[in-house]
C-alpha atoms as a PDB file:
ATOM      1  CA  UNK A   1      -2.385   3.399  10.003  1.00  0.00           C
ATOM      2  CA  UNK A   2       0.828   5.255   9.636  1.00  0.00           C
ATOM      3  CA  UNK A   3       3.831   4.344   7.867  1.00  0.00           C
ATOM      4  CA  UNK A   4       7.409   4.845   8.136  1.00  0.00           C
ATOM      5  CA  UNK A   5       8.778   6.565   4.902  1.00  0.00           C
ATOM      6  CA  UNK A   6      11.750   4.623   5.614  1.00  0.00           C
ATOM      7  CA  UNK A   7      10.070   1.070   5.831  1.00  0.00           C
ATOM      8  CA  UNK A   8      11.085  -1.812   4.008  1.00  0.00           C
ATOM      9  CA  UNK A   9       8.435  -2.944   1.569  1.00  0.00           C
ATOM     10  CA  UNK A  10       8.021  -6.165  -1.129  1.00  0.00           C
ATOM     11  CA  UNK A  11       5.028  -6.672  -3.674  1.00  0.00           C
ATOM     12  CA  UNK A  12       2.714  -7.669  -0.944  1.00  0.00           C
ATOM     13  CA  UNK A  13       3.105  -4.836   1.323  1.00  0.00           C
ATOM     14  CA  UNK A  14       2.891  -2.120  -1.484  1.00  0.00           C
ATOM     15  CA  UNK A  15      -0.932  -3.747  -2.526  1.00  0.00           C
ATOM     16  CA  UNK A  16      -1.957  -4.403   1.174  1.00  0.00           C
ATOM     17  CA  UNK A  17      -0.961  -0.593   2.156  1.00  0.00           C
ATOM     18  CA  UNK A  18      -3.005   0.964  -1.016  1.00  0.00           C
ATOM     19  CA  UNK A  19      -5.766  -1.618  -0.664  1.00  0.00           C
ATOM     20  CA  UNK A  20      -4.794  -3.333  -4.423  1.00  0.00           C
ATOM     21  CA  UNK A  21      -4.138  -7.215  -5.155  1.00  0.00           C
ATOM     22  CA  UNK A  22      -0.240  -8.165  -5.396  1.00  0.00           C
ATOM     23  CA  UNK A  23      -0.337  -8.905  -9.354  1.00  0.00           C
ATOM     24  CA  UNK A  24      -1.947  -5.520  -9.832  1.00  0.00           C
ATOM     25  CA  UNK A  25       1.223  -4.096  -8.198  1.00  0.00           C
ATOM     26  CA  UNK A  26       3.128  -6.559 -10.112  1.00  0.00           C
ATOM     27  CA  UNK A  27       1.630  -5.290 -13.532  1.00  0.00           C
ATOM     28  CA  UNK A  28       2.384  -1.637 -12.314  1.00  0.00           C
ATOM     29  CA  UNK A  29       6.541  -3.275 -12.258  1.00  0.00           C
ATOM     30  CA  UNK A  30       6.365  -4.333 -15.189  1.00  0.00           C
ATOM     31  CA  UNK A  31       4.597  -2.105 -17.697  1.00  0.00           C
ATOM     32  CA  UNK A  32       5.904   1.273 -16.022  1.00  0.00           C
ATOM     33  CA  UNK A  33       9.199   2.127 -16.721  1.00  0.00           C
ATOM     34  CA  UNK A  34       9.171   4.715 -14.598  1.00  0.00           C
ATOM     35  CA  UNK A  35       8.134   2.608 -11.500  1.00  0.00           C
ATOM     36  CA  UNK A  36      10.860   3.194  -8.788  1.00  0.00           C
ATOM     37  CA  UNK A  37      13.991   0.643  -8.662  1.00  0.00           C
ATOM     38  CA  UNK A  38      14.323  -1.917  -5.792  1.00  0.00           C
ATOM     39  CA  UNK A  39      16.691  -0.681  -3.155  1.00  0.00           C
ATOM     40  CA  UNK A  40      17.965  -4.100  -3.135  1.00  0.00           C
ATOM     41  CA  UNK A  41      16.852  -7.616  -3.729  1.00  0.00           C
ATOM     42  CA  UNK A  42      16.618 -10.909  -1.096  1.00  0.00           C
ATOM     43  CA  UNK A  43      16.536 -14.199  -1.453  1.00  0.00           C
ATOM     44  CA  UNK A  44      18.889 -14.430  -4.128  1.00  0.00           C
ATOM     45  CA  UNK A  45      17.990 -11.374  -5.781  1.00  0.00           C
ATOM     46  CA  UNK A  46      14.875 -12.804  -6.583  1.00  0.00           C
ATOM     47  CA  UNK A  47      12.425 -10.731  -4.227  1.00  0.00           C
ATOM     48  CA  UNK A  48      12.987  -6.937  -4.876  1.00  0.00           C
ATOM     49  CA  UNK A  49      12.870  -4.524  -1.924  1.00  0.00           C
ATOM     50  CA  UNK A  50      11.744  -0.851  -2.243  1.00  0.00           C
ATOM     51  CA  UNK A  51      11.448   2.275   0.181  1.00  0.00           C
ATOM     52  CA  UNK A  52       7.982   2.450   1.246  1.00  0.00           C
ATOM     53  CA  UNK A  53       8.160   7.048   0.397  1.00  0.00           C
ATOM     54  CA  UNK A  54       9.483   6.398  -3.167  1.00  0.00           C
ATOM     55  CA  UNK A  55       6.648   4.055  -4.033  1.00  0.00           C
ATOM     56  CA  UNK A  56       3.835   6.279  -2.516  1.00  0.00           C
ATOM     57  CA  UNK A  57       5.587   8.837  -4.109  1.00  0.00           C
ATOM     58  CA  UNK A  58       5.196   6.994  -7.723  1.00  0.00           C
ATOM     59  CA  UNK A  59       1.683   5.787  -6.760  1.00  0.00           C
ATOM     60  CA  UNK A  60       0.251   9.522  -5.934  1.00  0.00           C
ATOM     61  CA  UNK A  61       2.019  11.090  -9.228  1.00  0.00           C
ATOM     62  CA  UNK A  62       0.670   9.102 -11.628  1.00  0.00           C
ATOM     63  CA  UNK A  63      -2.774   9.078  -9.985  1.00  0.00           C
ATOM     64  CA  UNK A  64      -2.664   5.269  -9.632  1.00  0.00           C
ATOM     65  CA  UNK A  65      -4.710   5.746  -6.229  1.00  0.00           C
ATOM     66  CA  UNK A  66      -7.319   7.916  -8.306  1.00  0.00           C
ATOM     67  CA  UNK A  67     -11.134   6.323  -7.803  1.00  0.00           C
ATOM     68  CA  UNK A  68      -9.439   4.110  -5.293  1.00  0.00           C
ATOM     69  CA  UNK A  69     -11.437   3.910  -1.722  1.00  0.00           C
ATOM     70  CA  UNK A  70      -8.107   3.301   0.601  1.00  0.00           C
ATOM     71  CA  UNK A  71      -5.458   6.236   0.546  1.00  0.00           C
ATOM     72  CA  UNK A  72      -1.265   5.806   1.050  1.00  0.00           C
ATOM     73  CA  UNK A  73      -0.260   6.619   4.196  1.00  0.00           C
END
């Protein structure tokens, strides 16, 4: 399936779309710095909200798909 590179994504979309669990995504937040910044946040700031490009972007780079079966689209 093909993405927009403009979609809207949350935790749960990122891990569905690469084929991961959400708190392996969730680790990714927190223990790489240099994991992209929410465009925004909802719910009252608590749920971040990034552009589905930048985080396939991050996710090829830093060969976090490597020895993974699914690829980003």
């Amino acid at each position: 399936m093909r993405y927009s590179v403009n979609d809207p994504v949350g935790v749960q979309d990122i891990a569905w779309r690469l084929g991961y669990e959400a708190p392996t995504v969730s680790n990714w937040i927190k223990r790489h710095a240099d994991f992209p910044k929410p465009l925004f946040r909802v719910s009252n700031g608590r749920i971040p909200v990034w552009e589905w490009a930048t985080v396939r972007t991050w996710v090829v780079t830093t060969g976090h798909l490597n020895n993974h079966k699914k690829k980003a689209s």
